[in-house]
C-alpha atoms as a PDB file:
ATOM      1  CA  UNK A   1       3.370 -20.284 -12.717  1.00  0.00           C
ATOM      2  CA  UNK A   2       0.237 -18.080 -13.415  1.00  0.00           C
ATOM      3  CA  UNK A   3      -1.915 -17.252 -10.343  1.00  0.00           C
ATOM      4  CA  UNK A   4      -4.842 -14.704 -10.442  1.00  0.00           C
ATOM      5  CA  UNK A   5      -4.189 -12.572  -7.186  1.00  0.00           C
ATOM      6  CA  UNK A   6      -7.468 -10.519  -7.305  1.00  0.00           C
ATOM      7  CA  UNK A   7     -11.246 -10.838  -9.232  1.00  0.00           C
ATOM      8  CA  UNK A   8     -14.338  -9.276  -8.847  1.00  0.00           C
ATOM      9  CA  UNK A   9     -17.163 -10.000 -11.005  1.00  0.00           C
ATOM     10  CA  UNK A  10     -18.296  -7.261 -13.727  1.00  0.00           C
ATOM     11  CA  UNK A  11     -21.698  -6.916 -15.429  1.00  0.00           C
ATOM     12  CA  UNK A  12     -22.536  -9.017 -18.750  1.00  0.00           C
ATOM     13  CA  UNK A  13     -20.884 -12.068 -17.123  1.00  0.00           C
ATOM     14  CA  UNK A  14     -17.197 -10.483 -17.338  1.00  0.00           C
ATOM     15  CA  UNK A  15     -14.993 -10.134 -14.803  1.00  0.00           C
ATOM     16  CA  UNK A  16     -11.827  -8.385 -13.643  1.00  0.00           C
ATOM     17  CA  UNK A  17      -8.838 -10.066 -13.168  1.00  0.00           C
ATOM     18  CA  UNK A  18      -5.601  -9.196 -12.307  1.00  0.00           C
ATOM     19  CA  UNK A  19      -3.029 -11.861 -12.856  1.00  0.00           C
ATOM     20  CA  UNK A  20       0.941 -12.477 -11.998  1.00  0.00           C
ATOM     21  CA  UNK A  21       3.546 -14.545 -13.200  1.00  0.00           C
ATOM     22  CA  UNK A  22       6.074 -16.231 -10.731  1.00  0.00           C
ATOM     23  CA  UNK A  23       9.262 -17.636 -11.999  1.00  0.00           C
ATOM     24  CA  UNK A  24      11.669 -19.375  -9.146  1.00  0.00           C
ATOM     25  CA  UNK A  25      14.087 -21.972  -8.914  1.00  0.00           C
ATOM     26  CA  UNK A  26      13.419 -25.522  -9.295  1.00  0.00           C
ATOM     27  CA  UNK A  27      13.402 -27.242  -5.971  1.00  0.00           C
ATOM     28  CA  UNK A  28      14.160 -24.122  -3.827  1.00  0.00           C
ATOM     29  CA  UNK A  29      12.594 -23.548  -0.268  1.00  0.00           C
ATOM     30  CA  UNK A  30      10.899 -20.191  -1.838  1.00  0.00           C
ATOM     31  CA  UNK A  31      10.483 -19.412   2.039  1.00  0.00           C
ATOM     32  CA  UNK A  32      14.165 -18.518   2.298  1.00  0.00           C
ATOM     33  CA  UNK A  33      14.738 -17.147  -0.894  1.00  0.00           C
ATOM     34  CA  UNK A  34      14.857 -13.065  -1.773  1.00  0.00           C
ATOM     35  CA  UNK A  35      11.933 -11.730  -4.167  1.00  0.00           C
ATOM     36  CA  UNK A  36      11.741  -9.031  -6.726  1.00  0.00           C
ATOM     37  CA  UNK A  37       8.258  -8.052  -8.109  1.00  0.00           C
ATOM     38  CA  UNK A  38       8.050  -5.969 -11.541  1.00  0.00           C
ATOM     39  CA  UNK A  39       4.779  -4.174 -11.556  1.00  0.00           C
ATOM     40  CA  UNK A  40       3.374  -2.394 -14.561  1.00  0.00           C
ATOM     41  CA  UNK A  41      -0.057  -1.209 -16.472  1.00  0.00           C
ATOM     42  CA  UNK A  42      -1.273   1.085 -13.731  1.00  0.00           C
ATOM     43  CA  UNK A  43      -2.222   2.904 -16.560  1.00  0.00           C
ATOM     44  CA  UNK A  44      -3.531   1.650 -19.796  1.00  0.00           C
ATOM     45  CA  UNK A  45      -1.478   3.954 -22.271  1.00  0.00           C
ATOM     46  CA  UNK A  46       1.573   2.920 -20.963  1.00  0.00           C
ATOM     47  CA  UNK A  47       3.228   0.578 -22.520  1.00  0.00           C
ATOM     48  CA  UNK A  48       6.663   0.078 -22.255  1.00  0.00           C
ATOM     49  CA  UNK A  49       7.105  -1.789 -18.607  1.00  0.00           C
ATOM     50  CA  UNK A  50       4.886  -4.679 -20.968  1.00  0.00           C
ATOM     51  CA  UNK A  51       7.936  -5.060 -22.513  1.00  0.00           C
ATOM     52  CA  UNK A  52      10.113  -5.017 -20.083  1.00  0.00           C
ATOM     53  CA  UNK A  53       8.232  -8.011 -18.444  1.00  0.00           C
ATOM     54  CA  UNK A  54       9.173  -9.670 -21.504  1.00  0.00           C
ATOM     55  CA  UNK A  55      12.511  -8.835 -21.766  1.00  0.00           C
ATOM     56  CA  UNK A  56      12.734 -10.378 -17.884  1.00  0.00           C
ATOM     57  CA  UNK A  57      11.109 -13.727 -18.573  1.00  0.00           C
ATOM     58  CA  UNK A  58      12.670 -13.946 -21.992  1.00  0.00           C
ATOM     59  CA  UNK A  59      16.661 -13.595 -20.603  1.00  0.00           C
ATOM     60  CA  UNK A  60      15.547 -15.977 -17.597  1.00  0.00           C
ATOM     61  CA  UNK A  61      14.391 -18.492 -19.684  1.00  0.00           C
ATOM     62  CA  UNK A  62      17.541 -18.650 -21.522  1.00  0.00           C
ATOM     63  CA  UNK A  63      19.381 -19.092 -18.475  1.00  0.00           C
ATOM     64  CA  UNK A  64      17.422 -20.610 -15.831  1.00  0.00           C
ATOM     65  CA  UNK A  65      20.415 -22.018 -13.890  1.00  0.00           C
ATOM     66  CA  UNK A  66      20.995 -18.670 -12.664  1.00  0.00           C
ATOM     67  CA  UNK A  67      18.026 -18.054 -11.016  1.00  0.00           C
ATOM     68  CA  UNK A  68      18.655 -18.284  -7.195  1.00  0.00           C
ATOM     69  CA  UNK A  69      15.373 -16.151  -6.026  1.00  0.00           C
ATOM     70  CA  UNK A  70      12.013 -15.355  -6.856  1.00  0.00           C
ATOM     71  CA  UNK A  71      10.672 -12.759  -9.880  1.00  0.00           C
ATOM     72  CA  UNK A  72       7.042 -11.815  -9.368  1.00  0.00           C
ATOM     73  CA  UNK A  73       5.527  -9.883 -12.489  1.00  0.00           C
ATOM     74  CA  UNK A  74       2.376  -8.168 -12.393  1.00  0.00           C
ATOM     75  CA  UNK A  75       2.137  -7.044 -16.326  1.00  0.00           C
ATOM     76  CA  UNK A  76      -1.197  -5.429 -16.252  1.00  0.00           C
ATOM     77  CA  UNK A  77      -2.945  -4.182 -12.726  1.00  0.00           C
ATOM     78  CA  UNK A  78      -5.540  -2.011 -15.330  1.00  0.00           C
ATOM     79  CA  UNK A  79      -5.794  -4.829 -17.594  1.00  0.00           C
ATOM     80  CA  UNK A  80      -9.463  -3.508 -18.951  1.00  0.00           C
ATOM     81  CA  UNK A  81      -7.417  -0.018 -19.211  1.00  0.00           C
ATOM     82  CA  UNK A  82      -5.119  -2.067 -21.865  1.00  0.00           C
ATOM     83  CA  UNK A  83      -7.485  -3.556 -23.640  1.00  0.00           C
ATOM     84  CA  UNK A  84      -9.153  -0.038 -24.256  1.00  0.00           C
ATOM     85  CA  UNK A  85      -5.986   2.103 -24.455  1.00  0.00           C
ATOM     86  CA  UNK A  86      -7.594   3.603 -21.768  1.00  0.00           C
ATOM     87  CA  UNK A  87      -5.602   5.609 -19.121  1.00  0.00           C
ATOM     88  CA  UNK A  88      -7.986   4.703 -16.315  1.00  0.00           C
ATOM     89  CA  UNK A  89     -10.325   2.618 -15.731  1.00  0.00           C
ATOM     90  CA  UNK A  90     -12.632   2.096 -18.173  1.00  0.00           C
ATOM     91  CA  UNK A  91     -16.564   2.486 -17.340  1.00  0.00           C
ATOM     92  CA  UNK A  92     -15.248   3.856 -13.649  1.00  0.00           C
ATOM     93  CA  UNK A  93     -13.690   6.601 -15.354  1.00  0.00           C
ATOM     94  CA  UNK A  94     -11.009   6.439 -12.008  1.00  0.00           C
ATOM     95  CA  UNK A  95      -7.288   6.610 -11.888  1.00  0.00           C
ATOM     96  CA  UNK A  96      -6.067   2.766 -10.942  1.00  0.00           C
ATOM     97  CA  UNK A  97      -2.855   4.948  -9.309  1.00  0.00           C
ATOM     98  CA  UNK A  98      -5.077   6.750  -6.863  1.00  0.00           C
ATOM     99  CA  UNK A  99      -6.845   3.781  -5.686  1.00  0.00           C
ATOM    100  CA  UNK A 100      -3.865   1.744  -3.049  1.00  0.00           C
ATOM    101  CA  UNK A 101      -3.790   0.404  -0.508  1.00  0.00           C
ATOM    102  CA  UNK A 102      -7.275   0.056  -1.114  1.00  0.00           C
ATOM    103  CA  UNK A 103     -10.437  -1.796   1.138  1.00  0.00           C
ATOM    104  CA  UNK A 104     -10.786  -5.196   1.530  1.00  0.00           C
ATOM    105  CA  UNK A 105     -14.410  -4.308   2.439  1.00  0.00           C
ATOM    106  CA  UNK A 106     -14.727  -1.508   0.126  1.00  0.00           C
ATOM    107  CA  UNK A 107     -15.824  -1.427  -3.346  1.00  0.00           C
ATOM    108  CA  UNK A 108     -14.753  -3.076  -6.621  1.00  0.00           C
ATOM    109  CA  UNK A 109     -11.701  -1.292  -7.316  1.00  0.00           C
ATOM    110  CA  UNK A 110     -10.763  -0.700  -3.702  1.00  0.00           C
ATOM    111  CA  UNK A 111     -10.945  -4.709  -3.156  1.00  0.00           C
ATOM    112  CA  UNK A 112      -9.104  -5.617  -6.374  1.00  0.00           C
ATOM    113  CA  UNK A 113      -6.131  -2.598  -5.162  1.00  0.00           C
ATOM    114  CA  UNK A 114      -6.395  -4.354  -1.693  1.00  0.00           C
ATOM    115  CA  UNK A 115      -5.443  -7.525  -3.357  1.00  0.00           C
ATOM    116  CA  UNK A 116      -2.339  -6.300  -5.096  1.00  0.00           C
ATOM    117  CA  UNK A 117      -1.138  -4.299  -2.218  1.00  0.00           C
ATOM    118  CA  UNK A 118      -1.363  -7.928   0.106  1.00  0.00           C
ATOM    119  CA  UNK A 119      -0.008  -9.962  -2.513  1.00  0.00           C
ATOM    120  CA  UNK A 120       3.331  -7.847  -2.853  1.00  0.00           C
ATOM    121  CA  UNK A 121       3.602  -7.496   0.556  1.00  0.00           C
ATOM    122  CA  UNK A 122       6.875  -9.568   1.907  1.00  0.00           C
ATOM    123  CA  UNK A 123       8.999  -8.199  -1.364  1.00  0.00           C
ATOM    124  CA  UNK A 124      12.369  -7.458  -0.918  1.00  0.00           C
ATOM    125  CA  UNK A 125      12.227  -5.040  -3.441  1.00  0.00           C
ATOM    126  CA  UNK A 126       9.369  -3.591  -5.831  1.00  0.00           C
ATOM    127  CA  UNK A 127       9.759  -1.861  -9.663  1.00  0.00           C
ATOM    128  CA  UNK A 128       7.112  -0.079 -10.160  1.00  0.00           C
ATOM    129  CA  UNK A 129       7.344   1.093 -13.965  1.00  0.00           C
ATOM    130  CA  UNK A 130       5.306   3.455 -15.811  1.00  0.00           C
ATOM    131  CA  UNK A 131       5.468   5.789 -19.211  1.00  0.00           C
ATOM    132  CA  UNK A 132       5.109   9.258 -19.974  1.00  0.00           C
ATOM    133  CA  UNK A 133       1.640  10.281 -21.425  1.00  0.00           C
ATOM    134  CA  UNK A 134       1.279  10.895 -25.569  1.00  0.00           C
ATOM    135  CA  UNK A 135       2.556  14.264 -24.938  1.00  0.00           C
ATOM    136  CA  UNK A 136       5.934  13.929 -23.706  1.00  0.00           C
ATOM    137  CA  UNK A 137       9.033  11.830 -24.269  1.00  0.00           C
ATOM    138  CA  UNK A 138      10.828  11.346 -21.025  1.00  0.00           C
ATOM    139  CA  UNK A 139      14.632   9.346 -20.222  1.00  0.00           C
ATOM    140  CA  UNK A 140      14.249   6.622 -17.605  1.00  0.00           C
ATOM    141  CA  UNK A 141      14.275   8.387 -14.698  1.00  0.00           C
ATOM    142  CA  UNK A 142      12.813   7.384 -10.840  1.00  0.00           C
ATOM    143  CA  UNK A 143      10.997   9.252  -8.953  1.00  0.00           C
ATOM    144  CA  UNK A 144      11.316   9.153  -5.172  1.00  0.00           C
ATOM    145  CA  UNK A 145       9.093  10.873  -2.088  1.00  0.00           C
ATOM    146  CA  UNK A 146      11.347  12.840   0.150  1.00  0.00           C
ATOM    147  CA  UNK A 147      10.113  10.463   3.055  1.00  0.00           C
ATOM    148  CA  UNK A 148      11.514   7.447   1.389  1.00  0.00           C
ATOM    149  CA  UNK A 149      14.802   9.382  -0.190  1.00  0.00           C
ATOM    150  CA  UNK A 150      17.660   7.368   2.061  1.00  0.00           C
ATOM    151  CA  UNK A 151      16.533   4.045   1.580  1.00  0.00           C
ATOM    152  CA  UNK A 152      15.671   4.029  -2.021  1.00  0.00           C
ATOM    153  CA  UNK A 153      18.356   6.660  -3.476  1.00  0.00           C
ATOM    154  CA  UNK A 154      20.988   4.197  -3.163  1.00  0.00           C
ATOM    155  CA  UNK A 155      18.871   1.112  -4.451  1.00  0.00           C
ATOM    156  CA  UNK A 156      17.787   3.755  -7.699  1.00  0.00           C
ATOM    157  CA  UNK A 157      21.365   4.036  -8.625  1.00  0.00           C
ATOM    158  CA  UNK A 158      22.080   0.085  -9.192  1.00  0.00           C
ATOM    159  CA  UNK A 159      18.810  -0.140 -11.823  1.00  0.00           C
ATOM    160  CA  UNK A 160      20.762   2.018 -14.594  1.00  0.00           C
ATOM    161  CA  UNK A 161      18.591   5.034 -14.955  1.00  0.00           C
ATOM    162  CA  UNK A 162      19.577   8.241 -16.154  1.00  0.00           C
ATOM    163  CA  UNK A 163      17.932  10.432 -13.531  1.00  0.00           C
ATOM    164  CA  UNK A 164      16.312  10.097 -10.086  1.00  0.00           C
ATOM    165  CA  UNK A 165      14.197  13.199  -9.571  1.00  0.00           C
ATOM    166  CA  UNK A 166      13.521  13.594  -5.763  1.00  0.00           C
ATOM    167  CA  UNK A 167       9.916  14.923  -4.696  1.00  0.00           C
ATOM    168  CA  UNK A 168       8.647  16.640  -1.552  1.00  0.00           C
ATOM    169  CA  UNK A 169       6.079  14.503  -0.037  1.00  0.00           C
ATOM    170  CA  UNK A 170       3.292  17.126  -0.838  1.00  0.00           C
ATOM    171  CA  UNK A 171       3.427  16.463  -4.660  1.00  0.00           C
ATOM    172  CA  UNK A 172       3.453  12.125  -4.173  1.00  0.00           C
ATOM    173  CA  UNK A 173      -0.010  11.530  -3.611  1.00  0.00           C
ATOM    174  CA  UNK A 174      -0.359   8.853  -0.933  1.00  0.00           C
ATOM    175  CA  UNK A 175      -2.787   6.928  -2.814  1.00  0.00           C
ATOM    176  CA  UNK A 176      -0.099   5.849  -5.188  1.00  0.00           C
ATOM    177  CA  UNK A 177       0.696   1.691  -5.677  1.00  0.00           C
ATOM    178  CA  UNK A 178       4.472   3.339  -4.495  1.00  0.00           C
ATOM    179  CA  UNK A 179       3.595   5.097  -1.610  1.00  0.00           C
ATOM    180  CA  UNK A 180       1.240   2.266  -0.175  1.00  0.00           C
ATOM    181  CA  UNK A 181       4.043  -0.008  -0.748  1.00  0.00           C
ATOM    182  CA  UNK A 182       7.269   1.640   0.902  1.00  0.00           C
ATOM    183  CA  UNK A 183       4.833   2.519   4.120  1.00  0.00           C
ATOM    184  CA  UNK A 184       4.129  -0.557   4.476  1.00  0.00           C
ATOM    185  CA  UNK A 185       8.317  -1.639   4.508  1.00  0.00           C
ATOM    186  CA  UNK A 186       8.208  -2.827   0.738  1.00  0.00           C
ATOM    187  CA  UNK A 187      11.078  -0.953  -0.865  1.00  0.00           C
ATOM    188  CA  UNK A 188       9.425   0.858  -4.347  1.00  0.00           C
ATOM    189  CA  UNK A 189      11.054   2.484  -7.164  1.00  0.00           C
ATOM    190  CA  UNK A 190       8.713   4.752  -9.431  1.00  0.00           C
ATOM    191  CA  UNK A 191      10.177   4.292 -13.023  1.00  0.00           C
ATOM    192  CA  UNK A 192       9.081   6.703 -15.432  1.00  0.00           C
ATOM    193  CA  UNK A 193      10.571   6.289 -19.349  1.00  0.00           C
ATOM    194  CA  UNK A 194       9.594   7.053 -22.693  1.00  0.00           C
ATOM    195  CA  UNK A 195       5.778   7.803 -24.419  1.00  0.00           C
ATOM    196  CA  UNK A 196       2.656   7.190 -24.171  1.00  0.00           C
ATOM    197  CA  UNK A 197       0.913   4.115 -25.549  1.00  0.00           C
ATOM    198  CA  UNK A 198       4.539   3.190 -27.688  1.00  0.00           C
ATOM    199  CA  UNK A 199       7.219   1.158 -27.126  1.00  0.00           C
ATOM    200  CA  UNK A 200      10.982   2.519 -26.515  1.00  0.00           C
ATOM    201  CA  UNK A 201      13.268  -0.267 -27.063  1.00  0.00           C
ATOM    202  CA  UNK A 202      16.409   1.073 -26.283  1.00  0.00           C
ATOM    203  CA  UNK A 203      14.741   2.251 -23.383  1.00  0.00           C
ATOM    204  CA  UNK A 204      13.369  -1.230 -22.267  1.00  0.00           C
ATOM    205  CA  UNK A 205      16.481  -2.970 -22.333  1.00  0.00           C
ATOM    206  CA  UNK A 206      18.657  -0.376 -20.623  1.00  0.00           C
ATOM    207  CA  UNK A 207      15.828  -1.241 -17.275  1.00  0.00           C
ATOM    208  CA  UNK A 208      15.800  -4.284 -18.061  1.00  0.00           C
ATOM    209  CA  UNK A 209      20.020  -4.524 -17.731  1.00  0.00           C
ATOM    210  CA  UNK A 210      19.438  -2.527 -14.684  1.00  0.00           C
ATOM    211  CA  UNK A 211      17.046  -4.836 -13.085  1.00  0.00           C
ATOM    212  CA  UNK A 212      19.391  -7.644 -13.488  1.00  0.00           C
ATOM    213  CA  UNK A 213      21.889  -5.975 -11.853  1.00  0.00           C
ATOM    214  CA  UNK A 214      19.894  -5.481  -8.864  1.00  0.00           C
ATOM    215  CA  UNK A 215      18.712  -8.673  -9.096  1.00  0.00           C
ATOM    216  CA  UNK A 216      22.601  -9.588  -8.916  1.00  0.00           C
ATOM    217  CA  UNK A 217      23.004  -7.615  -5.821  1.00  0.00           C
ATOM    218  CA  UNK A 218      19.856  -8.917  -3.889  1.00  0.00           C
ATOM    219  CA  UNK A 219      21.206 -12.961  -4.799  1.00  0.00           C
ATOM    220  CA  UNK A 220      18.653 -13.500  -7.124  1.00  0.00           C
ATOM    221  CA  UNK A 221      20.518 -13.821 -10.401  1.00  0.00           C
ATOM    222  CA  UNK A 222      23.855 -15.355 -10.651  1.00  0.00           C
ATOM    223  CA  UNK A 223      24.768 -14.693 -14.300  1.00  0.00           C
ATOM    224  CA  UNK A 224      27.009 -12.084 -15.787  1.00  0.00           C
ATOM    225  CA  UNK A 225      25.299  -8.676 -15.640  1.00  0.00           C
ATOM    226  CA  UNK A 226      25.877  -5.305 -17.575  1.00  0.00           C
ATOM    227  CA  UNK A 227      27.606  -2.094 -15.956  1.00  0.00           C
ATOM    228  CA  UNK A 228      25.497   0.652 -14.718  1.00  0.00           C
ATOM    229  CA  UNK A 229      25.456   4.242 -15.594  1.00  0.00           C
ATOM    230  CA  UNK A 230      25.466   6.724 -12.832  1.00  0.00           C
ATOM    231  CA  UNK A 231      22.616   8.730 -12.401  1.00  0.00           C
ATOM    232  CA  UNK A 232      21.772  12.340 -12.088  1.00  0.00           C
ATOM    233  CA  UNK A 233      20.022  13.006  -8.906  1.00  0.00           C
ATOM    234  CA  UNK A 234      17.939  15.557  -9.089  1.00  0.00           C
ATOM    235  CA  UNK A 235      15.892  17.724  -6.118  1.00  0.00           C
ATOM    236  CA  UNK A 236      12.852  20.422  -6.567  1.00  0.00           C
ATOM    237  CA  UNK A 237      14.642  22.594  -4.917  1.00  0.00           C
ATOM    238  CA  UNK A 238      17.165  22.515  -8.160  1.00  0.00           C
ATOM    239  CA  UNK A 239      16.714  25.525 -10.754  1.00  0.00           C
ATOM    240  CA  UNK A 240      14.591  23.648 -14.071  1.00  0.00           C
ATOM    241  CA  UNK A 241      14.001  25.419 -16.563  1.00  0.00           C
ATOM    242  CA  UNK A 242      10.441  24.815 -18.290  1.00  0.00           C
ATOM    243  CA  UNK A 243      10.005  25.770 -21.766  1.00  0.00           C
ATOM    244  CA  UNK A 244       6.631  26.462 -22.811  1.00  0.00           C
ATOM    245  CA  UNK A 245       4.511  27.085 -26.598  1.00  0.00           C
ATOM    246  CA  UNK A 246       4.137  31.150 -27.002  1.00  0.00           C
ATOM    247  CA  UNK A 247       1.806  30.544 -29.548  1.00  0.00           C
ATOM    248  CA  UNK A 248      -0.686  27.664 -30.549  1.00  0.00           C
ATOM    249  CA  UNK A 249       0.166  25.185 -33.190  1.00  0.00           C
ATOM    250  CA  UNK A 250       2.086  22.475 -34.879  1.00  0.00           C
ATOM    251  CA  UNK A 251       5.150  22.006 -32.714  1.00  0.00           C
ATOM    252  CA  UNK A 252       8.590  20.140 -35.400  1.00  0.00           C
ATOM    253  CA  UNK A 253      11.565  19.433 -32.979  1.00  0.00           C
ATOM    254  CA  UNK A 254      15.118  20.169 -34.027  1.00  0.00           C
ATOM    255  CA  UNK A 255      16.786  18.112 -31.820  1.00  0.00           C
ATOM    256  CA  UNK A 256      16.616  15.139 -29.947  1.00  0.00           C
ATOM    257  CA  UNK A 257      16.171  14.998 -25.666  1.00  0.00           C
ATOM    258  CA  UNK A 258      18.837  13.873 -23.108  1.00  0.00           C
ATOM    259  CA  UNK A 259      21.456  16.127 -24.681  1.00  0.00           C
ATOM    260  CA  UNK A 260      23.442  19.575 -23.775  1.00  0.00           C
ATOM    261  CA  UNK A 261      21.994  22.841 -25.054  1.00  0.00           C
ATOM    262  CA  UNK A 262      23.243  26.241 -25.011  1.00  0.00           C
ATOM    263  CA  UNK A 263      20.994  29.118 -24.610  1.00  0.00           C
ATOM    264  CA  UNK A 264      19.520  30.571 -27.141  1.00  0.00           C
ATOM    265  CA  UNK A 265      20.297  27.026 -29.086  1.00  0.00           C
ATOM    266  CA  UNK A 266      16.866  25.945 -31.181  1.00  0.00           C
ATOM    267  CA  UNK A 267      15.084  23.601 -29.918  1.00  0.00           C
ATOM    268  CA  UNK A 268      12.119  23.856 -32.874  1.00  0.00           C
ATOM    269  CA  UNK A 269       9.358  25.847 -34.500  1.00  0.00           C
ATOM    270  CA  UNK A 270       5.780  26.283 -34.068  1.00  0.00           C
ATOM    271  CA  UNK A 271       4.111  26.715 -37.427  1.00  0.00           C
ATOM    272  CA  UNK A 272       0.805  27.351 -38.824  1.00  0.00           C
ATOM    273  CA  UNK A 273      -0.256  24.933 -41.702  1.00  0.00           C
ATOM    274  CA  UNK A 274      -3.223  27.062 -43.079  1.00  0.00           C
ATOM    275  CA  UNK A 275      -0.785  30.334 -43.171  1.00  0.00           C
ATOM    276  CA  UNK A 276       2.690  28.093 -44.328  1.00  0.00           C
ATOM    277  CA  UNK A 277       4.061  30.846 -41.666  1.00  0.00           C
ATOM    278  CA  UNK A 278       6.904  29.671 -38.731  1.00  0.00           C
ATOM    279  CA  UNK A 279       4.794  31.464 -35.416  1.00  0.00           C
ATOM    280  CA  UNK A 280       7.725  31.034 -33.700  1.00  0.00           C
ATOM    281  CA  UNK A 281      11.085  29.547 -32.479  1.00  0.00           C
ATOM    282  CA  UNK A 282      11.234  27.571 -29.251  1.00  0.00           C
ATOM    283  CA  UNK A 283      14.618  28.318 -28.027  1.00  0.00           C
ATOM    284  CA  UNK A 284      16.693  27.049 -25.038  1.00  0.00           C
ATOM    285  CA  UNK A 285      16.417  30.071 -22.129  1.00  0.00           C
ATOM    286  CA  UNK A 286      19.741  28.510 -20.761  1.00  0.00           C
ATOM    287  CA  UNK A 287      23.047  26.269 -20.787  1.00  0.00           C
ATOM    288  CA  UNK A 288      22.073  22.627 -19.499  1.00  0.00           C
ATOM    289  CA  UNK A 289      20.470  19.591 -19.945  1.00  0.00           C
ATOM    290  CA  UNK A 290      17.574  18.827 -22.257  1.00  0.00           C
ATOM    291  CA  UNK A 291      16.058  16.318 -20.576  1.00  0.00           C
ATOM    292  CA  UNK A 292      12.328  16.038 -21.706  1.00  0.00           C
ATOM    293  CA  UNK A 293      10.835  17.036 -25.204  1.00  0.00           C
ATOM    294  CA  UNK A 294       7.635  17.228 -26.575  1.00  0.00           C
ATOM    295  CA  UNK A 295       6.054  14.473 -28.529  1.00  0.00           C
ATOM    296  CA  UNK A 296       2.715  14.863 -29.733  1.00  0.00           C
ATOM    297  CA  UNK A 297       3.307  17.620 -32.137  1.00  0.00           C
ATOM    298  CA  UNK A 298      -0.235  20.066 -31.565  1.00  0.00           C
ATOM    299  CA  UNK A 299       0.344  22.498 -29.014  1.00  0.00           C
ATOM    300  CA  UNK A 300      -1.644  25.245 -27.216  1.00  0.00           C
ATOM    301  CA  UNK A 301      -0.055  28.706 -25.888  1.00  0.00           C
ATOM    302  CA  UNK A 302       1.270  27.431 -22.888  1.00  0.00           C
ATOM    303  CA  UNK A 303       1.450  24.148 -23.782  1.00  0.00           C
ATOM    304  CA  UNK A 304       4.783  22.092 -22.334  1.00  0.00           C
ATOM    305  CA  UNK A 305       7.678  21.571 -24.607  1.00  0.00           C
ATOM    306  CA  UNK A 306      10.566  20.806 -22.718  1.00  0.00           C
ATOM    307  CA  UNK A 307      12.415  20.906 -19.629  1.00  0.00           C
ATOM    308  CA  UNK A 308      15.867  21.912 -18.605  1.00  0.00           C
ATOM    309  CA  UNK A 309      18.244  21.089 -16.027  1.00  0.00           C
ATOM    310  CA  UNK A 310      20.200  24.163 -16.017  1.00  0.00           C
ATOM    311  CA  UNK A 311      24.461  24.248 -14.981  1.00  0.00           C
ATOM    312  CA  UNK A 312      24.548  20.482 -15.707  1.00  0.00           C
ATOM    313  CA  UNK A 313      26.265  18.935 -18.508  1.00  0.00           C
ATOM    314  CA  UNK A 314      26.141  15.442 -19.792  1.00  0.00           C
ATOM    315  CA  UNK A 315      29.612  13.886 -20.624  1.00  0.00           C
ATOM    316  CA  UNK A 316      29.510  12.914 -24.171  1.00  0.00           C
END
C-alpha cells in the first residue's frame, strides 16, 4: 500500500509530496507485529538506497509467505532533489539532512520533516541509507554518534557492513533524520556506501542481504537468509591516515579501495594533460587498510584522495 505521509503545496500548482510504501502480511493484527522502515533520498545525488528499496520489495514479493512483520520504505524524502539531481533542496537551496525533527507549525520544509519524523515514530528499527558524494567511493560502512554507540553497535553488526565508524557527538549534527530518530527511542543506523548519483550493485545487494538478516532476527522475515561478514569497528580516536593531492590535476587510480597497502605502495598519479607530464605519485604513507578512494578524477592541491586505516589488515 502507497500512502503520502506529508504535502505542502508549492507555487505553479505543484506540490511536495513525500510518499511510503508499506508491505505486511495478509490478515495480520499489524498492531502486534515488529516494523522495519528503510529510509533513503535525503539527498538527491544519492542513489543507491533507491535500489536497495527495490531489491527489498522485489525478494518479498517472491516470497510473501515469509513475511511475518511490517517493511515501511520511504524511497525519496527529497523527491524534488531527485528529480533535479540536486543534493538539496531545490529552489530552497537547504540541506533536507539538517532539517529533523522539524515544526509542525513551522515552515514548508520544517512541516514536511515533522511529518516523516511522526510517521516513523513506533519503528522497531530504522535504515537510514545514504551515498558518498561524486567525489569519493566509499565501502558500506555505518556511522554511529557516540551517544547512541551501545545500542546500535551490536544491531550494525547483523546488517553485513564492512565498517562501523564511531563519531563523537560533536561531529553528528543533531539536525540529522538519525539523530532525531534514536532521541526519540527509534533505533537508526546511518548507512553510507558507494558514489554519488551511481548505482553500486554489488554494494546494494550485500545491504540488502544484511537487512534481511536483521529482519530475520527482529521476526519479520522467516525465509532462509545469507551469512554476515563481521565488521571493522572503527573510533576517531583510531590513527587514519588521510592522503591528500600535492599538486592540482587529473587524478588515474592504480588500485582499487577496501584492500591492504604497504607504505610507500602506489596508489596513482596526478598528471597534467596540456604538459603529457606525471606531477606526481600518490603513495600510501603507511601499512593498512585502503578503505576510501577517490572518484571523480580532477583534483585540487589538497584535494582528498584516500583514507587509511593504519595496523589493520583485511583477511584475504
Amino acid at each position: 500500500m502507497i500512502q503520502t505521509i506529508a504535502q505542502e503545496a508549492l507555487p505553479c500548482d505543484e506540490s511536495l509530496s513525500i510518499k511510503k510504501k508499506r508491505i505486511a502480511p495478509s490478515g495480520a493484527d499489524l498492531s502486534k507485529c515488529k516494523r522495519i522502515s528503510i529510509v533513503t533520498g535525503t539527498h538527491g545525488d544519492e542513489l543507491e538506497g533507491q535500489y536497495v528499496c527495490w531489491l527489498i520489495q522485489k525478494r518479498i514479493n517472491e516470497n510473501p509467505e515469509y513475511l511475518s512483520g511490517i517493511v515501511d520504505i520511504y524511497p525519496a524524502i527529497n523527491p524534488i532533489g531527485i528529480d533535479s539531481i540536486t543534493r538539496g533542496i531545490p529552489a530552497f537551496d537547504l540541506d533536507m539532512n539538517r532539517m529533523f525533527p522539524g515544526d509542525k507549525n513551522g515552515s514548508i520544509l520544517e512541516r514536511v520533516a515533522n511529518g516523516v519524523v511522526t510517521d516513523l515514530e513506533g519503528s522497531d528499527v530504522c535504515i537510514d541509507i545514504h551515498a558518498s558524494n561524486i567525489f569519493l567511493t566509499e565501502i558500506p560502512q555505518v556511522r554511529i554518534n557516540t551517544i547512541f554507540e551501545k545500542e546500535l553497535v551490536p544491531i550494525a553488526k547483523k546488517i553485513n557492513i564492512d565498517l562501523i565508524w564511531v563519531h563523537p557527538s560533536a561531529t553528528v549534527l543533531e539536525s540529522t533524520l538519525a539523530h532525531s530518530m534514536n532521541a526519540v527511542g527509534v533505533p537508526t543506523l546511518v548507512v553510507e556506501m558507494g558514489v554519488g548519483m551511481r548505482i553500486t550493485k554489488s554494494y546494494c545487494e550485500q545491504l540488502t542481504d544484511g537487512i534481511f538478516n536483521l529482519m530475520a532476527e527482529l521476526g519479520i522475515w522467516s525465509g532462509t537468509v545469507s551469512p554476515v561478514r563481521e565488521p571493522l569497528v572503527v573510533y576517531d580516536s583510531d590513527p587514519i591516515s588521510f592522503l591528500n593531492a600535492e599538486k592540482s590535476g587529473l587524478f588515474v587510480a592504480d588500485t582499487k579501495h577496501w584492500v591492504n597497502v604497504r607504505e610507500g605502495q602506489k596508489i596513482g598519479d596526478i598528471l597534467d594533460p596540456l604538459s603529457g607530464e606525471v606531477l606526481t605519485t600518490v603513495e600510501a604513507d603507511c601499512d593498512g587498510i585502503l578503505f576510501t578512494i577517490r572518484e571523480y578524477p580532477i583534483v585540487d592541491e589538497g584535494s582528498l584522495i584516500g583514507r587509511i586505516l593504519p595496523g589493520r589488515e583485511l583477511k584475504l
